[in-house]
Protein backbone atom coordinates (compact mmCIF):
# COMPACT_ATOMS: atom_id res chain seq x y z
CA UNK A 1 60.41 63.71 103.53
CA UNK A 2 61.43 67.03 104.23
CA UNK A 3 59.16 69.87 104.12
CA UNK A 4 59.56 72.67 101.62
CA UNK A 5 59.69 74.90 104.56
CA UNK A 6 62.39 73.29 106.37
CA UNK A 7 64.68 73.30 103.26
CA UNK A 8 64.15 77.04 103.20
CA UNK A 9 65.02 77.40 106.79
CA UNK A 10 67.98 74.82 106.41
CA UNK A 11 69.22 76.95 103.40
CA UNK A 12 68.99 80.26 105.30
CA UNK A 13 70.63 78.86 108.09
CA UNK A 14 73.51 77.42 105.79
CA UNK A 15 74.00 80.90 103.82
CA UNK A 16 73.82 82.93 106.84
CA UNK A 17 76.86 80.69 108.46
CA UNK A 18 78.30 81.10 105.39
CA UNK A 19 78.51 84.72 105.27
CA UNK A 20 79.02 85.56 108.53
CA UNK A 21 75.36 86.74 109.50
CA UNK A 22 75.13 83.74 111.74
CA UNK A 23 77.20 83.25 114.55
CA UNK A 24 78.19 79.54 114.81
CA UNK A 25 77.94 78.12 118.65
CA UNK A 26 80.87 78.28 120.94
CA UNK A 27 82.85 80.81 119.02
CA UNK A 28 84.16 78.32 116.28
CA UNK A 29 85.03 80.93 113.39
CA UNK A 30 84.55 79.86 109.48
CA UNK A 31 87.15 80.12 107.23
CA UNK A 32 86.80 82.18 103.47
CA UNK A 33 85.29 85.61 104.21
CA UNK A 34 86.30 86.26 100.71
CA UNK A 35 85.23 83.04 99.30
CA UNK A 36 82.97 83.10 96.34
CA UNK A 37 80.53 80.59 97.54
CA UNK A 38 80.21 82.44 100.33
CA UNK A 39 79.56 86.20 98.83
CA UNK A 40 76.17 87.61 99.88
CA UNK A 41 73.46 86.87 97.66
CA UNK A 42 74.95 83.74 96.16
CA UNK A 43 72.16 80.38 96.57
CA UNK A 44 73.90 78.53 98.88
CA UNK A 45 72.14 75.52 97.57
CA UNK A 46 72.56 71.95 98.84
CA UNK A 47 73.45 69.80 95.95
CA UNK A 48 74.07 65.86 95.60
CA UNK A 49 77.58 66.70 94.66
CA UNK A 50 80.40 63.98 95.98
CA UNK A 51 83.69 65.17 96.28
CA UNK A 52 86.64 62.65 96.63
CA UNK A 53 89.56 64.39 98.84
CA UNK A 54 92.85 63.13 99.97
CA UNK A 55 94.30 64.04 103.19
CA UNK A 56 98.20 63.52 103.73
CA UNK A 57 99.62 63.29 107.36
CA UNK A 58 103.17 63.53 108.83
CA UNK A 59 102.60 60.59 111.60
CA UNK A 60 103.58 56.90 110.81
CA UNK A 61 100.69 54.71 110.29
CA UNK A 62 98.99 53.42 112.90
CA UNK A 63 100.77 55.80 115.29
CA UNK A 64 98.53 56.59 118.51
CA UNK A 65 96.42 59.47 118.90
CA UNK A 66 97.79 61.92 116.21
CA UNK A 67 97.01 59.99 113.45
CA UNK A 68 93.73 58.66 114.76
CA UNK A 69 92.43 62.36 114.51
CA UNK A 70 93.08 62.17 111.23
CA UNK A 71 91.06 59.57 110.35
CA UNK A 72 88.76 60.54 113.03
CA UNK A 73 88.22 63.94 110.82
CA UNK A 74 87.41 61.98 107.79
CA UNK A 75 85.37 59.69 109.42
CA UNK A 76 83.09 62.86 111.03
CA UNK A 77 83.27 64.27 108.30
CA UNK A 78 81.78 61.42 105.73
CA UNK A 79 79.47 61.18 108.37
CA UNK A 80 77.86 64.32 108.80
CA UNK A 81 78.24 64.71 104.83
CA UNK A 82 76.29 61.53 104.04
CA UNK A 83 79.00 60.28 102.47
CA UNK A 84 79.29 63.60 99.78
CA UNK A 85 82.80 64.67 101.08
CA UNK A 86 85.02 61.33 101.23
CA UNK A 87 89.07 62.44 102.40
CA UNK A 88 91.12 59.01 101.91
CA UNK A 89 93.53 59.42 104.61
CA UNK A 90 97.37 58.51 103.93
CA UNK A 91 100.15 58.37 106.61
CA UNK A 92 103.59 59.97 106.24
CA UNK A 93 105.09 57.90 102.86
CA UNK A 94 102.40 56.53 101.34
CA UNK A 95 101.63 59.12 98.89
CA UNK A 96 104.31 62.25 99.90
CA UNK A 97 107.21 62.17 102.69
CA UNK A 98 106.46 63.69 106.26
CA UNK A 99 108.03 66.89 105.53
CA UNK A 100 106.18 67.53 102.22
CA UNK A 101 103.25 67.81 103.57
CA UNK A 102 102.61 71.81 103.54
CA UNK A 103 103.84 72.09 99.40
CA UNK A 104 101.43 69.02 98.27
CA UNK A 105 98.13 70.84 99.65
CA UNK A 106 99.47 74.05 98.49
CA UNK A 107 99.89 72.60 95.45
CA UNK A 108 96.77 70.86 95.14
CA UNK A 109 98.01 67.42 94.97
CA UNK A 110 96.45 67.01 98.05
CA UNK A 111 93.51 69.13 99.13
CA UNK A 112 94.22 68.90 103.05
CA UNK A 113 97.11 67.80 105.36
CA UNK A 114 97.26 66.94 108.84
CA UNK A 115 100.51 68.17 110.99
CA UNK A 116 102.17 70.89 113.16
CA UNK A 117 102.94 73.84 112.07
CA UNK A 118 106.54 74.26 113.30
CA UNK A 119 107.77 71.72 110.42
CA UNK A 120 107.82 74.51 108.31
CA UNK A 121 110.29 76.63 110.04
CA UNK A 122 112.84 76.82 107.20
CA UNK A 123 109.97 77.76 104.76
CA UNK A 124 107.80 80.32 107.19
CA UNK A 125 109.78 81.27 110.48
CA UNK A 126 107.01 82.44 112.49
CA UNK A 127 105.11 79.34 111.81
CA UNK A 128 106.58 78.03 114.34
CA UNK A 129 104.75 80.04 117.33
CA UNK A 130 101.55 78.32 116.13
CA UNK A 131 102.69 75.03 117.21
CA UNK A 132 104.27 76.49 120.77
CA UNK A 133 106.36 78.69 122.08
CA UNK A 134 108.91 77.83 124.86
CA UNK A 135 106.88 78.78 128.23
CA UNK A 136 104.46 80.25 126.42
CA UNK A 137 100.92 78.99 127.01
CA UNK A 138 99.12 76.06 127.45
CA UNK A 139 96.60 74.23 125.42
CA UNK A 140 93.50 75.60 127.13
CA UNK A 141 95.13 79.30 126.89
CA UNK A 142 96.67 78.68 123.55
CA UNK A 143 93.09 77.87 122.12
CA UNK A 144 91.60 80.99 123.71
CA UNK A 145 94.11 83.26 121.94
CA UNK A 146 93.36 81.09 118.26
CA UNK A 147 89.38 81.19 118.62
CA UNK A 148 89.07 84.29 121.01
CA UNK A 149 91.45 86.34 120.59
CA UNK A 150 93.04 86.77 116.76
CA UNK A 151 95.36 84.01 116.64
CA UNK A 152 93.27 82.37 113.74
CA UNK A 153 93.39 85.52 111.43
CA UNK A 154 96.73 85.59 112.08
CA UNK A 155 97.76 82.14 111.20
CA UNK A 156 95.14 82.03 108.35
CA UNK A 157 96.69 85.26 106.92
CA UNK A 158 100.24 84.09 107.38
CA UNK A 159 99.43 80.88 105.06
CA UNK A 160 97.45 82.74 102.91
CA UNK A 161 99.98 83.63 100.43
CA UNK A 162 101.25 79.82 99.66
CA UNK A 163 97.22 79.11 98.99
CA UNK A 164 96.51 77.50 102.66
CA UNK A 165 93.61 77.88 105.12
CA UNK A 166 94.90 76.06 108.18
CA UNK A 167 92.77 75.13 111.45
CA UNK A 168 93.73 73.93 114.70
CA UNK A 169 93.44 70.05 114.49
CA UNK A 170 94.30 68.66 117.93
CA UNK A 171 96.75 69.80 120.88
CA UNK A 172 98.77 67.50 122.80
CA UNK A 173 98.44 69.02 126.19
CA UNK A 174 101.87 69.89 128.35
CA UNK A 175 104.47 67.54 127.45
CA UNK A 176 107.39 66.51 129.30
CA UNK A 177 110.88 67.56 129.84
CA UNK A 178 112.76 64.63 128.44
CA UNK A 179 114.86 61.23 129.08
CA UNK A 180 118.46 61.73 130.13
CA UNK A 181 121.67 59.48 130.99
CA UNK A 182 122.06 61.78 133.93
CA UNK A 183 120.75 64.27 136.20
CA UNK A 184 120.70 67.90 135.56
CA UNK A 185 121.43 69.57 138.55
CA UNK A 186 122.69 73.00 137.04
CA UNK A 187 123.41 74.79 133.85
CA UNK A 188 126.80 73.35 134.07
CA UNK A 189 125.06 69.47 133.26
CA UNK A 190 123.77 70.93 129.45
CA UNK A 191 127.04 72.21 128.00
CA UNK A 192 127.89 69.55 125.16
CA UNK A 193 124.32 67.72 126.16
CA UNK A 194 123.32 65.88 122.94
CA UNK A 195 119.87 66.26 122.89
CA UNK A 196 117.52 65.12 120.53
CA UNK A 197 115.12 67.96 120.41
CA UNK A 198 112.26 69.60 117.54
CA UNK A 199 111.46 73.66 117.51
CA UNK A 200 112.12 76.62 119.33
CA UNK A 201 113.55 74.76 122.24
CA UNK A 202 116.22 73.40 120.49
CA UNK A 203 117.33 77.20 119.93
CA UNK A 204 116.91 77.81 123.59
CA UNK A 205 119.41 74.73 124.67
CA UNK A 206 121.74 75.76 122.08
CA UNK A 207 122.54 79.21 123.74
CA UNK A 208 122.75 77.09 126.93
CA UNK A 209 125.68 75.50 125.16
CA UNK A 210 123.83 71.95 124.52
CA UNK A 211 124.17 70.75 121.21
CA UNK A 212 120.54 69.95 119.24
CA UNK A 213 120.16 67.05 117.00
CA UNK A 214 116.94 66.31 115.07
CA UNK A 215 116.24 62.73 114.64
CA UNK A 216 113.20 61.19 113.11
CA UNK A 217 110.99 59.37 115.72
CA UNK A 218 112.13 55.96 114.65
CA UNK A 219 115.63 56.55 114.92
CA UNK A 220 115.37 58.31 118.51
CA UNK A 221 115.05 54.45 120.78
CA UNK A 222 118.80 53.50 118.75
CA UNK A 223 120.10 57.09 119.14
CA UNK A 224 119.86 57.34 123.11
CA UNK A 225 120.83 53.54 123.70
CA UNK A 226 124.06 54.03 121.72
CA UNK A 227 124.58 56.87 122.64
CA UNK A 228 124.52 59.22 119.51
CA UNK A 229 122.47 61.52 121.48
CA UNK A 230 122.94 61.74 125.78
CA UNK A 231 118.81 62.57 125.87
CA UNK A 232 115.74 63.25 124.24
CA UNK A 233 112.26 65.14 124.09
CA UNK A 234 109.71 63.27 122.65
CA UNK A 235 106.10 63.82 123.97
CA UNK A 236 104.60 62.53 126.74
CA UNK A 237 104.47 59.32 129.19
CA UNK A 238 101.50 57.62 126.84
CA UNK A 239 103.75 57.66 123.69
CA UNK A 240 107.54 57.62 125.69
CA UNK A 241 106.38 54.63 127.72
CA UNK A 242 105.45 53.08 124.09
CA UNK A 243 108.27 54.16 122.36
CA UNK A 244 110.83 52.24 125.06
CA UNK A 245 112.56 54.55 126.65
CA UNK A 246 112.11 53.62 130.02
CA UNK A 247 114.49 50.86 129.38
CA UNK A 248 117.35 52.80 128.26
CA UNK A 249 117.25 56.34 130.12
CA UNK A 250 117.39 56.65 134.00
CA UNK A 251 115.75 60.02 134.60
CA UNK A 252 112.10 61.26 133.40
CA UNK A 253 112.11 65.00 133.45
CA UNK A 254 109.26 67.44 134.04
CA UNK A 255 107.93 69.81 132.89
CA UNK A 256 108.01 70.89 129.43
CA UNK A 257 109.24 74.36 129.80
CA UNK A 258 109.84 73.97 125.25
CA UNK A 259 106.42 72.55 124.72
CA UNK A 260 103.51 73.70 126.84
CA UNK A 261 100.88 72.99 124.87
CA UNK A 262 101.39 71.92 121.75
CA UNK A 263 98.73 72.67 118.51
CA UNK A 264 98.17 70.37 115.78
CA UNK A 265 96.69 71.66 112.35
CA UNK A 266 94.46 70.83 110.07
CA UNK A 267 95.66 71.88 106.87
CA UNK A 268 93.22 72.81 103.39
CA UNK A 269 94.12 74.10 99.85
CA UNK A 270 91.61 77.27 99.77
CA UNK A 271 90.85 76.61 96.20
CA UNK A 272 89.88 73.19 96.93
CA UNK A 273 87.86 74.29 100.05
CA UNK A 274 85.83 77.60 98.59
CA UNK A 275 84.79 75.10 95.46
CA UNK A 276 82.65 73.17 98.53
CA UNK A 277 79.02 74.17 99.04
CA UNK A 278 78.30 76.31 102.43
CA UNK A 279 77.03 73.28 104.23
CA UNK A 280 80.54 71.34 103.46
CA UNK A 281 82.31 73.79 104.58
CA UNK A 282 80.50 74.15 107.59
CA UNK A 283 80.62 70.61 108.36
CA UNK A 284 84.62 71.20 107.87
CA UNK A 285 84.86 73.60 110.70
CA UNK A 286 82.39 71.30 113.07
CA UNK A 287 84.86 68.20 112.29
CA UNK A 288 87.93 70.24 113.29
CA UNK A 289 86.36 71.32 116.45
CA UNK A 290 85.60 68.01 117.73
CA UNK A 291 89.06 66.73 116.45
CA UNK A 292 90.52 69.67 118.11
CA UNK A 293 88.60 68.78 121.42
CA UNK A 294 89.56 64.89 121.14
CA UNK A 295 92.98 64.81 120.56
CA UNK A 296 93.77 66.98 124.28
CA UNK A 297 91.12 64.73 125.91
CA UNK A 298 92.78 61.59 124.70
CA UNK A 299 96.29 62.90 125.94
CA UNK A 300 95.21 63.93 128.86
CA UNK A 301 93.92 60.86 129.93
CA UNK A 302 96.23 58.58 128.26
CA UNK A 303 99.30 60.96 130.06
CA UNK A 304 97.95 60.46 133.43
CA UNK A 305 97.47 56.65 133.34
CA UNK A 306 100.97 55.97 131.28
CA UNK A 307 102.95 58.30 133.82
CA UNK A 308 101.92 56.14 136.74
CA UNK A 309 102.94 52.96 134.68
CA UNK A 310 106.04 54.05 134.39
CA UNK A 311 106.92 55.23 138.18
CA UNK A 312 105.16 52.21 139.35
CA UNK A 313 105.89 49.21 137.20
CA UNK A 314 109.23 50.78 135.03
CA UNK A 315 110.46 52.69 138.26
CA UNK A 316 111.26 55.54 136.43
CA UNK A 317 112.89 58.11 138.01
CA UNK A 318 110.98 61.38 137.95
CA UNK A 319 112.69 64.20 138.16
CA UNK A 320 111.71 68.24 137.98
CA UNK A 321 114.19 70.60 136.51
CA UNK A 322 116.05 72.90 139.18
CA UNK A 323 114.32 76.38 139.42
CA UNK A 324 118.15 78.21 138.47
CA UNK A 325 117.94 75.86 135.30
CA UNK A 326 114.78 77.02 134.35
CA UNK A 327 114.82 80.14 135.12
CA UNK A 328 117.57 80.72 132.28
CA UNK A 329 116.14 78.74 130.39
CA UNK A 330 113.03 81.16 130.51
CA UNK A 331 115.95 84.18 129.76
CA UNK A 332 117.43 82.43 126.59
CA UNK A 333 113.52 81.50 125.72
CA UNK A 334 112.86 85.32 125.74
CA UNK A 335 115.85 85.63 123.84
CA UNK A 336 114.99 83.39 121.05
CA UNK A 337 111.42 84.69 120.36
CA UNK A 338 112.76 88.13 120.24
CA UNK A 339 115.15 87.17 117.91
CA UNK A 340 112.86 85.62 115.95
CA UNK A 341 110.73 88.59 115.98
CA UNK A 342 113.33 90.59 115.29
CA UNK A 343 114.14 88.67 111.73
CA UNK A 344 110.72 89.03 110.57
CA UNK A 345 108.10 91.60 110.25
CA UNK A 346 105.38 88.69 110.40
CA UNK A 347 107.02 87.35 112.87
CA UNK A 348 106.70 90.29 115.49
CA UNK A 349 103.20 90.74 114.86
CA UNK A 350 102.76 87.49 115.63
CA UNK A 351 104.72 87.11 118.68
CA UNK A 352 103.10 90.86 119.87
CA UNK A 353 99.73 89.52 119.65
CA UNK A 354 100.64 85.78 121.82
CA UNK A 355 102.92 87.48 124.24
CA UNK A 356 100.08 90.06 124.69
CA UNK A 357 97.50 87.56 125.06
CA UNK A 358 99.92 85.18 127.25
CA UNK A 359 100.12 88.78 129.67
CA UNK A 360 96.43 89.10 129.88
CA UNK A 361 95.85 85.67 130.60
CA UNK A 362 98.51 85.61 133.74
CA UNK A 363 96.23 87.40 136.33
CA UNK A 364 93.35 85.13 135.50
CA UNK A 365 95.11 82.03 135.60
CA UNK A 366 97.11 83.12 138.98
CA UNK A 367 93.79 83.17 140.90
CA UNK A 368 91.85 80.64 138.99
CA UNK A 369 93.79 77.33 137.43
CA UNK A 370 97.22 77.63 139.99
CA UNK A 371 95.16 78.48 143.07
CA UNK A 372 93.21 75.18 142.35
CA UNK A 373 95.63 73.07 141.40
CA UNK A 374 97.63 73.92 144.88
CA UNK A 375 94.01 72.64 146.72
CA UNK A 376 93.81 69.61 144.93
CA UNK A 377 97.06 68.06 144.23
């Protein structure tokens, strides 16, 4: 039984995470300054309180990786809870469509959601930089600027008007160029490309004179084998190798100049989150962490065996983009963001703070992460 002097000290610890007089380990930042369980001088008091939650996703059930931190959230979550926070986890369909994700939590059908932030680009333009921006950074860079730098506060204040506190749920590492019917040799080899493409990249190929289509996952394998679209972006070898493409597309290109490093986010009403006691919502932000930390790890390992699979058993033809292609590519990238800074007052600040951070990060990375990677590859 616990002591009545360890349920002080518990308490204290829990109200001074709450209110910010505690730093939590490893930088992870808590949501709800302003939250009123989380005011100085409230009791932060551990109560027996269950709470039933449902969490809505975008992925297809069962689908690998993405939607197993979902229910690897929940499961941490119940855990560390002792069962008084239960989220009932639904796949994209089962209670809303994919793309409704964002208005049911705002709404408070749902009190949390599970996606990527760049499906709302016809509702929130600049949401799309938290997902990734086209040679922009990667995962372990793109975290930095979200829990170091003030990525966070930016994306938490840019949601906070539709009633949203999002978190970064998961990041699917670089991801690769595409599938295509044919080589791409020059700039010359995307005018009229039909490629099946999500985001700001799509925007980029577009000035480049290729022509973007947006296809659900499911329809992509049908798409590229009869030729409605000539290639296609998916993710990465562990989910490309699954979905079949191998079979139908002769060239496997690297790297993912439109998606670098990919975030995933965790996404919570803030009504339904500042009615939790301190200790729930710190358990919350611990969840999202690990989730966060899982998801990459899982890619990264899962990439690295499912590439070789597919040069050695598929015999895939790998192929890396010509430095003249890129290269423009990275001009109409620069382009693009500036235009879509240029649109939106949000927007800039946005982009002003990633760029900036992406600049800083250059030097570090030049002498650090490339100079290694040349000595061991």
């Amino acid at each position: 039984m616990e002591s009545p002097r360890k349920r002080r000290t518990r308490r204290a610890l829990l109200k001074g995470l709450a209110i910010g007089t505690i730093s939590l380990p490893l930088g992870i930042k808590l949501f709800g300054p302003k939250s009123v369980a989380q005011q100085p001088g409230s009791p932060g008091l551990i109560t027996d309180r269950r709470y039933k939650w449902k969490m809505v996703t975008t992925w297809p059930p069962n689908f690998p990786t993405l939607a197993d931190g979902a229910h690897l959230f929940a499961d941490l979550v119940r855990s560390m809870s002792a069962g008084r926070l239960d989220i009932q986890v639904f796949a994209a369909g089962e209670l809303v469509p994919p793309l409704e994700v964002f208005d049911t939590v705002s709404s408070g059908v749902a009190e949390m959601g599970h996606s990527a932030a760049y499906y709302w680009a016809g509702k929130i333009p600049a949401a799309q930089i938290f997902t990734t921006v086209p040679f922009g950074m990667n995962a372990q860079q793109t975290n930095a600027w979200l829990r170091a730098g003030n990525g966070l506060e930016l994306w938490q204040e840019l949601y906070a008007p539709y009633g949203l506190l999002p978190l970064p749920g998961g990041n699917t590492g670089v991801q690769m160029g595409g599938w295509f019917h044919r080589e791409i040799n020059s700039m010359k080899d995307l005018k009229g490309l039909k490629i099946r493409i999500a985001g700001l990249g799509g925007k980029v190929l577009k000035k480049a004179g290729a022509s973007p289509v947006l296809l659900a996952g499911g329809e992509i394998y049908t798409g590229l084998e009869r030729g409605v679209i000539d290639a296609t972006e998916w993710i990465g070898p562990y989910h490309d190798r699954s979905m079949g493409f191998q079979k139908i597309a002769k060239y496997y290109y690297a790297p993912a100049w439109q998606e670098p490093g990919p975030v995933l986010e965790l996404l919570f009403n803030k009504k339904a989150f500042e009615q939790l006691p301190p200790d729930l919502q710190a358990i919350i932000n611990s969840a999202a962490s690990t989730v966060n930390e899982w998801v990459l790890a899982e890619f990264e390992m899962k990439n690295s065996l499912a590439l070789q699979q597919l040069i050695q058993e598929a015999k895939v033809e790998l192929r890396i983009f010509p430095k003249p292609v890129l290269e423009t590519l990275r001009t109409y990238s620069r382009e693009v963001m500036e235009e879509l800074a240029g649109s939106d007052p949000k927007a800039q600040k946005i982009w002003d703070s990633y760029r900036s951070f992406q600049e800083t990060m250059v030097p570090w990375a030049e002498i650090s992460e490339k100079q290694l990677y040349n000595l061991i590859s």
